[in-house]
PDB file of N, CA and C in Angstrom:
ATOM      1  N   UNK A   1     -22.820 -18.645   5.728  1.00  0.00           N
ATOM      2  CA  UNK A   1     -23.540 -18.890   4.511  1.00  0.00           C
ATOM      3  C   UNK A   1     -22.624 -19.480   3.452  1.00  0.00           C
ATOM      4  N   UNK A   2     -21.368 -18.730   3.490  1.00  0.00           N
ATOM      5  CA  UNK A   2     -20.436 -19.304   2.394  1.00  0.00           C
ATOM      6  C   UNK A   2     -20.150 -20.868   2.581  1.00  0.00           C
ATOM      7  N   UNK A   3     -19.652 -21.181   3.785  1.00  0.00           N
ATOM      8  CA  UNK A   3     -19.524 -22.638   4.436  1.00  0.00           C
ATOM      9  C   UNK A   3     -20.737 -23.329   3.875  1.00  0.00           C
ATOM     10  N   UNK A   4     -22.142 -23.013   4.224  1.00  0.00           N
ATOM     11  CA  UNK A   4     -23.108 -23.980   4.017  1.00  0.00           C
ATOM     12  C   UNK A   4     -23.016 -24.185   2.379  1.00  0.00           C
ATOM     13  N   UNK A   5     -22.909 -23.500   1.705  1.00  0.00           N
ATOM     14  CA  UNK A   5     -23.269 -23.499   0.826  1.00  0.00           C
ATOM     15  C   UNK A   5     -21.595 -24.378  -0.193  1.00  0.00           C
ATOM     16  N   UNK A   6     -20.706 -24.028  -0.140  1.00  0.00           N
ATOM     17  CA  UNK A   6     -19.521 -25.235  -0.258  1.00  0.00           C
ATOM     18  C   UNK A   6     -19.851 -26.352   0.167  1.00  0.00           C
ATOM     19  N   UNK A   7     -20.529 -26.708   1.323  1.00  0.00           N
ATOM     20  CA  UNK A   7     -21.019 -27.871   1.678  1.00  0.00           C
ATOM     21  C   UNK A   7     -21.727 -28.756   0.553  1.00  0.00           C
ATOM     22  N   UNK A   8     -22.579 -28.254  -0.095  1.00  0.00           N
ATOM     23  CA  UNK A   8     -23.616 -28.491  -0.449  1.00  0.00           C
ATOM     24  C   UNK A   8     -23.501 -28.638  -2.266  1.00  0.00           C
ATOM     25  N   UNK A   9     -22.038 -28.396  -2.505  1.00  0.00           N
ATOM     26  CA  UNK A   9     -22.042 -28.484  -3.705  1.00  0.00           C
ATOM     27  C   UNK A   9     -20.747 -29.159  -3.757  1.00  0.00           C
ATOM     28  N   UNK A  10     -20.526 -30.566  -5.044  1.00  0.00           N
ATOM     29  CA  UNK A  10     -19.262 -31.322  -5.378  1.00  0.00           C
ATOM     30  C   UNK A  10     -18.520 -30.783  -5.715  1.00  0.00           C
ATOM     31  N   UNK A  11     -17.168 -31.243  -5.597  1.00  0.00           N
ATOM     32  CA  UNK A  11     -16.019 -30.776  -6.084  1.00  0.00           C
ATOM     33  C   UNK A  11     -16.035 -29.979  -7.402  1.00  0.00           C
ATOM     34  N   UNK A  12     -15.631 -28.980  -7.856  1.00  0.00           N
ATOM     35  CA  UNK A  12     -15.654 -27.941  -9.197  1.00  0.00           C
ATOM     36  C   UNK A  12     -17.027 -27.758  -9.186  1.00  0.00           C
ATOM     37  N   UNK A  13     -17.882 -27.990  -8.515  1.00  0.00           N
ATOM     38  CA  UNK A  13     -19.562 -27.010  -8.688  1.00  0.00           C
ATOM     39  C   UNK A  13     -19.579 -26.031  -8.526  1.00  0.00           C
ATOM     40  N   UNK A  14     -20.562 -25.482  -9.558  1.00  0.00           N
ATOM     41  CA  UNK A  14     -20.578 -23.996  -9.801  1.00  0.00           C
ATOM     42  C   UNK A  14     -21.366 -23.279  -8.551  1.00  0.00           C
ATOM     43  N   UNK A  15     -21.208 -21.772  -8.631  1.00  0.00           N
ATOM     44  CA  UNK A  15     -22.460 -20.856  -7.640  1.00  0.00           C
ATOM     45  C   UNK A  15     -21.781 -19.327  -7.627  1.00  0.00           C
ATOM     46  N   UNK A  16     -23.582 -19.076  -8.136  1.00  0.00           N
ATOM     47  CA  UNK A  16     -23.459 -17.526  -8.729  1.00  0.00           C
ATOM     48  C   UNK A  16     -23.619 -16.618  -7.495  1.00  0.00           C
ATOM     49  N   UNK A  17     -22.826 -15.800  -6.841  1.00  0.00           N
ATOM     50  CA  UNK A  17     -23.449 -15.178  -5.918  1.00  0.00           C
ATOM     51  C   UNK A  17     -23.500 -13.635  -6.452  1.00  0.00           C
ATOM     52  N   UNK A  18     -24.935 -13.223  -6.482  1.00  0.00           N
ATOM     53  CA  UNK A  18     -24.856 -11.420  -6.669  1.00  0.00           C
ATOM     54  C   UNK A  18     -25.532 -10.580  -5.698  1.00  0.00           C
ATOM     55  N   UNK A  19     -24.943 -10.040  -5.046  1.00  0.00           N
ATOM     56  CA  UNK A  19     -25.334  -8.944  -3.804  1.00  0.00           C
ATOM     57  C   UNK A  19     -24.399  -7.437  -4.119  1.00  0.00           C
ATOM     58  N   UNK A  20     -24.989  -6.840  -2.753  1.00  0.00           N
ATOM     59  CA  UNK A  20     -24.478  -5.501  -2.418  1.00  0.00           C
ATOM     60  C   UNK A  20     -22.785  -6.009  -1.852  1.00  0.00           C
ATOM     61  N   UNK A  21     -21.878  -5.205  -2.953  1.00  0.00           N
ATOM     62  CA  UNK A  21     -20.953  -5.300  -2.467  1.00  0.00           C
ATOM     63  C   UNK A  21     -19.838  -3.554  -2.291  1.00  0.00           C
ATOM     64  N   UNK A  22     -19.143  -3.251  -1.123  1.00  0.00           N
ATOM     65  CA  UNK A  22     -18.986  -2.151  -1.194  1.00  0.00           C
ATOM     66  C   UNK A  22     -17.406  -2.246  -1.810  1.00  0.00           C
ATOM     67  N   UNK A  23     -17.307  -1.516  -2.904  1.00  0.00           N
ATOM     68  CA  UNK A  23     -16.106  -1.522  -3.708  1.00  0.00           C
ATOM     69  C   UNK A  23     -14.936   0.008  -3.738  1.00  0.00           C
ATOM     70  N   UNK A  24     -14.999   0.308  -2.220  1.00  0.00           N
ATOM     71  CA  UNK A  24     -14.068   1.630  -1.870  1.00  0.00           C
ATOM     72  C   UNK A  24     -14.118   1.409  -1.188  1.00  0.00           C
ATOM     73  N   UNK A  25     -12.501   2.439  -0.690  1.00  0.00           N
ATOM     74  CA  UNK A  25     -12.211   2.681   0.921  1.00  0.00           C
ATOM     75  C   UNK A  25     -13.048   2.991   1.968  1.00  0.00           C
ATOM     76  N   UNK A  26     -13.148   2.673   2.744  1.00  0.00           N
ATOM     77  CA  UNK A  26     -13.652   2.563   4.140  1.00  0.00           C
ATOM     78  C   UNK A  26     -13.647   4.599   4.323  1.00  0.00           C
ATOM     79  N   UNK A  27     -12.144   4.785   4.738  1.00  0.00           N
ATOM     80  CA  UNK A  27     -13.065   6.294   4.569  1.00  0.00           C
ATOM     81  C   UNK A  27     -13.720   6.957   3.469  1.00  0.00           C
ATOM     82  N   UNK A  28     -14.403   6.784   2.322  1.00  0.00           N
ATOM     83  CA  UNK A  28     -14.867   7.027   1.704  1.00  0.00           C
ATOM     84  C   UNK A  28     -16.445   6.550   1.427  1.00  0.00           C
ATOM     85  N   UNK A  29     -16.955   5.828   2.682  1.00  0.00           N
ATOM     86  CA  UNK A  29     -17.899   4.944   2.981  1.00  0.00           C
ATOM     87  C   UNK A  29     -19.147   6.288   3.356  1.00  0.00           C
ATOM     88  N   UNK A  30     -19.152   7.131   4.078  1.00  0.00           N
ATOM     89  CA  UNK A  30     -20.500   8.104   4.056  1.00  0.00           C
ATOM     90  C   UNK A  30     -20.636   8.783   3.009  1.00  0.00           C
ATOM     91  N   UNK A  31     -20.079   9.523   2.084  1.00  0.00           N
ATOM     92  CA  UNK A  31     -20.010   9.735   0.980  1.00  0.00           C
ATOM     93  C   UNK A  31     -20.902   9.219  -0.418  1.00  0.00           C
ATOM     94  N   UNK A  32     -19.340   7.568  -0.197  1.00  0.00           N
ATOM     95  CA  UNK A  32     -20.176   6.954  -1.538  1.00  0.00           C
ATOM     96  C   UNK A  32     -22.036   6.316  -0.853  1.00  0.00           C
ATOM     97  N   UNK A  33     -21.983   5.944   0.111  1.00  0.00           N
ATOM     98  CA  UNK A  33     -23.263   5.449   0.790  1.00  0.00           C
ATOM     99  C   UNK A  33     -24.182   6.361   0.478  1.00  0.00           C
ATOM    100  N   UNK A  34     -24.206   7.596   0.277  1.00  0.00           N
ATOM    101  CA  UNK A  34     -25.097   8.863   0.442  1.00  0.00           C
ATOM    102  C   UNK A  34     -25.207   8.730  -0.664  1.00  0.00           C
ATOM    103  N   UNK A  35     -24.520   8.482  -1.981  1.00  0.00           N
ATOM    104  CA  UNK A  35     -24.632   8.976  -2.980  1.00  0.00           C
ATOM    105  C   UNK A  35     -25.610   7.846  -3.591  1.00  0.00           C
ATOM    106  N   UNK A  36     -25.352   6.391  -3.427  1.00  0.00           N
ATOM    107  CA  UNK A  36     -26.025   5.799  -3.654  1.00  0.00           C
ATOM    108  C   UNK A  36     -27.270   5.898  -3.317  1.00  0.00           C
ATOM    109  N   UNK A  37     -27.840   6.239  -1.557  1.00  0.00           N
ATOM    110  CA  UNK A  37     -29.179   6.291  -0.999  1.00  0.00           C
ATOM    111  C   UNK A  37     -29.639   7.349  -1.999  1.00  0.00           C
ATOM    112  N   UNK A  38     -28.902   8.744  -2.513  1.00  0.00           N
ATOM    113  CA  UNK A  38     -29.710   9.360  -2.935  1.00  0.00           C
ATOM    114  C   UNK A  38     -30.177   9.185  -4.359  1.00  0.00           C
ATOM    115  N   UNK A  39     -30.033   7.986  -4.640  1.00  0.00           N
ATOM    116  CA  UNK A  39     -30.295   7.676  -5.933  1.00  0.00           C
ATOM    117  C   UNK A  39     -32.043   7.359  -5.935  1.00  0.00           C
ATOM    118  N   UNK A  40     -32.545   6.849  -4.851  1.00  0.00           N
ATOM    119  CA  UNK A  40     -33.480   6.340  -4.515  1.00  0.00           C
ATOM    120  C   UNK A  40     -34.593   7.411  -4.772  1.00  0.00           C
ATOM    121  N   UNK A  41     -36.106   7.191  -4.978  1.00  0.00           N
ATOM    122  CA  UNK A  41     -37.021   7.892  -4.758  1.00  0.00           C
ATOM    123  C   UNK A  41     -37.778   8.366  -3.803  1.00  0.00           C
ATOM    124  N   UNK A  42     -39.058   9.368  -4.024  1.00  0.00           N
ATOM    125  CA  UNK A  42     -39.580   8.980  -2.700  1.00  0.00           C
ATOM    126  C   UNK A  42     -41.052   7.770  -2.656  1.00  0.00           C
ATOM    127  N   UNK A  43     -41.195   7.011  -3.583  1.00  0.00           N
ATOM    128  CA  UNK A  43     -41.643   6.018  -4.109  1.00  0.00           C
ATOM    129  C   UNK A  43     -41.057   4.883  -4.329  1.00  0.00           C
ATOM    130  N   UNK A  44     -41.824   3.737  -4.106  1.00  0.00           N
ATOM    131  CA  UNK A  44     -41.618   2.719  -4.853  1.00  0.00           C
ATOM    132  C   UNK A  44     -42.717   2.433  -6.360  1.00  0.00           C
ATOM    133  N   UNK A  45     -41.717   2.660  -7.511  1.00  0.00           N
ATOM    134  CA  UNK A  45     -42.531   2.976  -8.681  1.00  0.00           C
ATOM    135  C   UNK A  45     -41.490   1.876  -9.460  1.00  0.00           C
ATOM    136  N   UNK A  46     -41.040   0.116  -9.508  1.00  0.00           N
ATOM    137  CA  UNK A  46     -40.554  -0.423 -10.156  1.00  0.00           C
ATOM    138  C   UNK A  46     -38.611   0.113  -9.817  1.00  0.00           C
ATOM    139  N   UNK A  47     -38.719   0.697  -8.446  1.00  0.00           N
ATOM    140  CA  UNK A  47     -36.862   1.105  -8.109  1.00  0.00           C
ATOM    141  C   UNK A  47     -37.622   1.307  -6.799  1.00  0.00           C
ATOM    142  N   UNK A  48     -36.433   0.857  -6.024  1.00  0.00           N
ATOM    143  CA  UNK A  48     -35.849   1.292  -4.746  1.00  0.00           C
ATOM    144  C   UNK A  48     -36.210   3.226  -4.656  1.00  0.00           C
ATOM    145  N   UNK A  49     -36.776   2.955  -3.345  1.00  0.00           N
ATOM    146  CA  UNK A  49     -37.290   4.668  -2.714  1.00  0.00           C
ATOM    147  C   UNK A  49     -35.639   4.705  -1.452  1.00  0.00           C
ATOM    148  N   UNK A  50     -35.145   6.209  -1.608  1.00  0.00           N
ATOM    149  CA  UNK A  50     -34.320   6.441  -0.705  1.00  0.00           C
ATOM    150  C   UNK A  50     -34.883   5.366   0.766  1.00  0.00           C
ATOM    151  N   UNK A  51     -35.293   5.567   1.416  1.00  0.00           N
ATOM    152  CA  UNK A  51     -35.882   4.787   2.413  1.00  0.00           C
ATOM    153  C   UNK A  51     -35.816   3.453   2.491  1.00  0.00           C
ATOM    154  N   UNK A  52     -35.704   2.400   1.095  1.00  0.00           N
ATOM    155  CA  UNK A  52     -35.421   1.014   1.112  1.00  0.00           C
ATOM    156  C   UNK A  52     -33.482   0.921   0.946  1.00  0.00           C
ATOM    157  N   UNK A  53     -33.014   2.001   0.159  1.00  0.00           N
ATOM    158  CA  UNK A  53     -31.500   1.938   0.379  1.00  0.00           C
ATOM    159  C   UNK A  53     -30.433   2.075   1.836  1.00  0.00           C
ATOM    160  N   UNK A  54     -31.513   3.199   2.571  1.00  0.00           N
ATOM    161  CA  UNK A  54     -30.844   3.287   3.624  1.00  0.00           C
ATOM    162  C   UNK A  54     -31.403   1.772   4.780  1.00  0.00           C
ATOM    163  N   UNK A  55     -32.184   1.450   4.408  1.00  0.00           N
ATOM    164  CA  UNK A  55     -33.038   0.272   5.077  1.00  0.00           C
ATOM    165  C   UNK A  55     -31.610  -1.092   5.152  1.00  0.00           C
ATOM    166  N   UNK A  56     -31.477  -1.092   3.728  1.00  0.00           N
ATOM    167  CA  UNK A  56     -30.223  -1.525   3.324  1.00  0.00           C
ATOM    168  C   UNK A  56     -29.271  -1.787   4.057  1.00  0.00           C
ATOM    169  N   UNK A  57     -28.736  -0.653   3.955  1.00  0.00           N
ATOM    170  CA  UNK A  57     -27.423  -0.008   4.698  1.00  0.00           C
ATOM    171  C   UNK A  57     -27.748  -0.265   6.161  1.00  0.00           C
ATOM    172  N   UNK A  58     -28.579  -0.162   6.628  1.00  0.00           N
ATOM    173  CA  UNK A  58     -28.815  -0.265   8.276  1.00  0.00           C
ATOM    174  C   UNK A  58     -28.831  -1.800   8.622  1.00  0.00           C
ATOM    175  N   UNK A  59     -29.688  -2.276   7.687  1.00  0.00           N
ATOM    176  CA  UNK A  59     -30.423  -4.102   8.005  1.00  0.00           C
ATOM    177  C   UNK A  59     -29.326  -5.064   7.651  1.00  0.00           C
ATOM    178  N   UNK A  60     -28.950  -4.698   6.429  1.00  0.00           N
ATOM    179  CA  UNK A  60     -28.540  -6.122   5.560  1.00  0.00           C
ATOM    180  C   UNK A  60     -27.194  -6.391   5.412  1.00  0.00           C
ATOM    181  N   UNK A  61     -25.986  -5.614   6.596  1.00  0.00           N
ATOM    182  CA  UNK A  61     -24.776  -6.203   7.008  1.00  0.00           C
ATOM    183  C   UNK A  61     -24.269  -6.154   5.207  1.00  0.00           C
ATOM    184  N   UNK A  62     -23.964  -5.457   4.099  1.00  0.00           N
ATOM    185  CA  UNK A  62     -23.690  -5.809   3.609  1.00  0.00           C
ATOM    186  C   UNK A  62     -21.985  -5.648   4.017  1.00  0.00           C
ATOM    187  N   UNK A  63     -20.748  -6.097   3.109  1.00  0.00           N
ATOM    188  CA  UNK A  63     -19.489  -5.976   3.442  1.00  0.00           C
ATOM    189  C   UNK A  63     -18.482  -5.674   2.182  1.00  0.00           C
ATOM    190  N   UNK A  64     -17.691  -5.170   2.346  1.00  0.00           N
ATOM    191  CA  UNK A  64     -16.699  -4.399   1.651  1.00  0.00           C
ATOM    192  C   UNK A  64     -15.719  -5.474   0.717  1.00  0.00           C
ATOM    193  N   UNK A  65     -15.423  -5.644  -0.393  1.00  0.00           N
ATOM    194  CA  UNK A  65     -14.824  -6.245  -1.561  1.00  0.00           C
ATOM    195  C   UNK A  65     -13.741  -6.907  -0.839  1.00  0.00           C
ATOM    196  N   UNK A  66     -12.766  -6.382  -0.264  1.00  0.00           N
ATOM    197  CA  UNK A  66     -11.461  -6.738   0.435  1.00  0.00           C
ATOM    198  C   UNK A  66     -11.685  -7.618   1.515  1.00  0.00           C
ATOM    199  N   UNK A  67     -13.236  -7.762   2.035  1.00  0.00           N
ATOM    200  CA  UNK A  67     -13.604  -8.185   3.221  1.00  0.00           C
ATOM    201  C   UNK A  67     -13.642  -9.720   2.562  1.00  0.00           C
ATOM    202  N   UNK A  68     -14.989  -9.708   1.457  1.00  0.00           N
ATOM    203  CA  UNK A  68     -15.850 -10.830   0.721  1.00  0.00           C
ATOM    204  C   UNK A  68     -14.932 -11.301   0.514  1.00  0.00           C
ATOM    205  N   UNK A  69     -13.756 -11.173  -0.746  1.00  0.00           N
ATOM    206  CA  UNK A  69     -13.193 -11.882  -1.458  1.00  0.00           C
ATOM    207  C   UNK A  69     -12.465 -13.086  -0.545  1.00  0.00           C
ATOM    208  N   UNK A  70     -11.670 -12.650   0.548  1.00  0.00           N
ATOM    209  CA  UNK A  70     -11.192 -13.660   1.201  1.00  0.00           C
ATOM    210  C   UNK A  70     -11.953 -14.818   1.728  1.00  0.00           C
ATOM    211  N   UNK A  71     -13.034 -13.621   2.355  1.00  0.00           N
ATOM    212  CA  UNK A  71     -14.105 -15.125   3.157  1.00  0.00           C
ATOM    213  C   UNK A  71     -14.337 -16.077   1.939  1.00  0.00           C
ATOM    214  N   UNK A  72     -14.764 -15.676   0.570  1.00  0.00           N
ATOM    215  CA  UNK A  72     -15.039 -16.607  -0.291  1.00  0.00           C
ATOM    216  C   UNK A  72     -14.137 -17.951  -0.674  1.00  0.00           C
ATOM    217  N   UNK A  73     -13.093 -17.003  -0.672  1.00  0.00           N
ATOM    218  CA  UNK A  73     -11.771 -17.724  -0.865  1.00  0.00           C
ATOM    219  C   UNK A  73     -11.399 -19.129   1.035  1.00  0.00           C
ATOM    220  N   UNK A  74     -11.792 -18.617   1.669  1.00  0.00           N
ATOM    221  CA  UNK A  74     -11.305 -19.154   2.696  1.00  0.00           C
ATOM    222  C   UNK A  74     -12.755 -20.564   2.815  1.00  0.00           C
ATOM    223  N   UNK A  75     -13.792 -20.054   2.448  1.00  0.00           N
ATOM    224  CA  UNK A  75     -14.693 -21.129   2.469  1.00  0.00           C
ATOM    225  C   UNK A  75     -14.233 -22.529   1.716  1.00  0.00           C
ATOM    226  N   UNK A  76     -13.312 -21.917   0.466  1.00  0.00           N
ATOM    227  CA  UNK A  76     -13.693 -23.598  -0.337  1.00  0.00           C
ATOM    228  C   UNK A  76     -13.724 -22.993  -2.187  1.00  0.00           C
ATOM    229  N   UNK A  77     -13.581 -21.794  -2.384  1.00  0.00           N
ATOM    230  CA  UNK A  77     -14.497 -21.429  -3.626  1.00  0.00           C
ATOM    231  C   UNK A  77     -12.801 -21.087  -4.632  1.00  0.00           C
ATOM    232  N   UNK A  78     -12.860 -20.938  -5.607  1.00  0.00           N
ATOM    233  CA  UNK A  78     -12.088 -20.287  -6.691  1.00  0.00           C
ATOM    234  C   UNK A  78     -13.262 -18.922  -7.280  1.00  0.00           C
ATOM    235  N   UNK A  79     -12.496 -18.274  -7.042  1.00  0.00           N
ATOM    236  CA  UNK A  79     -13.396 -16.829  -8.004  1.00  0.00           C
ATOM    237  C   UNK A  79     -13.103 -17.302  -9.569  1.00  0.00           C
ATOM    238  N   UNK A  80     -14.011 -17.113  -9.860  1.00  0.00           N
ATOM    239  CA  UNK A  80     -13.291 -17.440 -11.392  1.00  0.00           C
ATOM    240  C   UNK A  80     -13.801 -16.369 -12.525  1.00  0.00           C
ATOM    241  N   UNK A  81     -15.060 -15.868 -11.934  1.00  0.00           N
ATOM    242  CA  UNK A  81     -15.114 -14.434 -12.463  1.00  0.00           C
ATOM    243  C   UNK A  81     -15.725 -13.231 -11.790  1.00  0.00           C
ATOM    244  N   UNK A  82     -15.322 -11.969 -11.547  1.00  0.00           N
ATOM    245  CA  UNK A  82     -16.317 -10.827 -10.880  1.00  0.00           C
ATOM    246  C   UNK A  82     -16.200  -9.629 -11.602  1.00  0.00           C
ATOM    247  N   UNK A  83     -17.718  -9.200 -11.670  1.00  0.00           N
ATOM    248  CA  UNK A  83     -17.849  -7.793 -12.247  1.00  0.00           C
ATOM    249  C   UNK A  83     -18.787  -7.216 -11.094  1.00  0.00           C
ATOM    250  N   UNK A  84     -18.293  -6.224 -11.185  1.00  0.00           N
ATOM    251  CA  UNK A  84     -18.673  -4.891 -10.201  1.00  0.00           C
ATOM    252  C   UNK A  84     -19.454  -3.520 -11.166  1.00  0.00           C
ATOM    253  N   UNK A  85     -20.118  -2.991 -10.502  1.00  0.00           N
ATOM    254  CA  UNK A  85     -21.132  -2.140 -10.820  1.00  0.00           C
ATOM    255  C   UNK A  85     -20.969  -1.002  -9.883  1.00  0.00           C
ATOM    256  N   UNK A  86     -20.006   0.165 -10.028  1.00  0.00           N
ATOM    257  CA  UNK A  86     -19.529   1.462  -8.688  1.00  0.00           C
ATOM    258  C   UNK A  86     -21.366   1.883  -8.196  1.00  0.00           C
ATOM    259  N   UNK A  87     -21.786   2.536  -9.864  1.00  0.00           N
ATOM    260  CA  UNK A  87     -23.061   3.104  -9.159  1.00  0.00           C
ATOM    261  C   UNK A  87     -23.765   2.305  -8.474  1.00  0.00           C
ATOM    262  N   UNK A  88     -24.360   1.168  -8.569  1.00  0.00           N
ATOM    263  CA  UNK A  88     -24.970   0.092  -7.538  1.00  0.00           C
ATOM    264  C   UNK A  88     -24.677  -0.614  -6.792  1.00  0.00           C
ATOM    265  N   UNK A  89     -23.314  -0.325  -6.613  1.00  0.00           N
ATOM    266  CA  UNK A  89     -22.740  -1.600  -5.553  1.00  0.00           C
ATOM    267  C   UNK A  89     -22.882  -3.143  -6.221  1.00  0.00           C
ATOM    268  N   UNK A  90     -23.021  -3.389  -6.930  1.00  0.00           N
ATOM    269  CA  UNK A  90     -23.706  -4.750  -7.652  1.00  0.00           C
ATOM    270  C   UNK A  90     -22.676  -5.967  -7.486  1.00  0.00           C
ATOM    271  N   UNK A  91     -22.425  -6.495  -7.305  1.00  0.00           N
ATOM    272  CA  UNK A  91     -21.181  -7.393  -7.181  1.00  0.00           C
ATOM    273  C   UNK A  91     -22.142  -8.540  -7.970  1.00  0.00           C
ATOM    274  N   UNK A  92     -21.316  -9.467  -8.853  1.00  0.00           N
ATOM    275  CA  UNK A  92     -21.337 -10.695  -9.847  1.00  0.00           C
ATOM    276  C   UNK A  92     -20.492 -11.702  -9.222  1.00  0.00           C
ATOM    277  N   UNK A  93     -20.618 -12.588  -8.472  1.00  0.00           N
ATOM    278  CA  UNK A  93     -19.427 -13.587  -8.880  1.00  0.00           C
ATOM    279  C   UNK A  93     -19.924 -14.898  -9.399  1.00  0.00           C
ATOM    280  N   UNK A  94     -19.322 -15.434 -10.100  1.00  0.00           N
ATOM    281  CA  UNK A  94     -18.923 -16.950 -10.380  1.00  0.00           C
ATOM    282  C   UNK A  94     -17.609 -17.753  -9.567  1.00  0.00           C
ATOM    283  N   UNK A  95     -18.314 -18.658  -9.114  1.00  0.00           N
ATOM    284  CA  UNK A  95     -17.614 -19.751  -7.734  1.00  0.00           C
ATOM    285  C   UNK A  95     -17.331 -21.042  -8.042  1.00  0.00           C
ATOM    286  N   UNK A  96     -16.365 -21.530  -8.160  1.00  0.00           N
ATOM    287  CA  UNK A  96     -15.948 -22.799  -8.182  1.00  0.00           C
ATOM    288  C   UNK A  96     -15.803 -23.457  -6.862  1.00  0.00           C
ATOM    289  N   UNK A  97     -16.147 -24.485  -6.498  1.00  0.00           N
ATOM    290  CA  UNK A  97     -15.840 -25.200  -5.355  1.00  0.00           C
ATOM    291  C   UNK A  97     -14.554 -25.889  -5.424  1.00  0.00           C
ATOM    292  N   UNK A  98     -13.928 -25.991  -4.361  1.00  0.00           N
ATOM    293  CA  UNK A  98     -12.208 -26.780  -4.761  1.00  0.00           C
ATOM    294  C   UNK A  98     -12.335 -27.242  -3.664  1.00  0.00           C
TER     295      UNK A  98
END
């Protein structure tokens, strides 16, 4: 995805990417994961129900900060800015193409 998407944009073009990003140690991964799922409801009432977080966690391959940053970096991109969000996993970046 990172590749296609360097592709697809000129030299210094911008691209915002914001997903689930996991921002701790690996052993600390059932823990913080739990803590997040249990943030969830047992509804969907305008938020995520426990059941769509762990859905998450099972489906959507997300990957660990130490993992992303390089692939980003190895595609083509300059980070040029990231903010992180612990309770949501939230990852921000701003991407420069080089």
């Amino acid at each position: 995805m990172l590749d296609r998407m360097r592709k697809l944009l000129p030299l210094g073009g911008i691209c915002r990417l914001w997903d689930v990003v996991y921002d701790f140690d690996p052993a600390e991964a059932t823990e913080q994961i739990e803590a997040w799922c249990s943030q969830g409801g047992t509804s969907v009432d305008g938020q995520w129900s426990r059941d769509e977080f762990e859905e998450h966690v099972r489906d959507e391959h997300s990957t660990f900060r130490w993992l992303l940053e390089p692939m980003i970096q190895r595609a083509g991109f300059n980070i040029v800015e990231a903010q992180y969000r612990a309770e949501t996993f939230d990852a921000k970046y701003l991407l420069r193409a080089i």
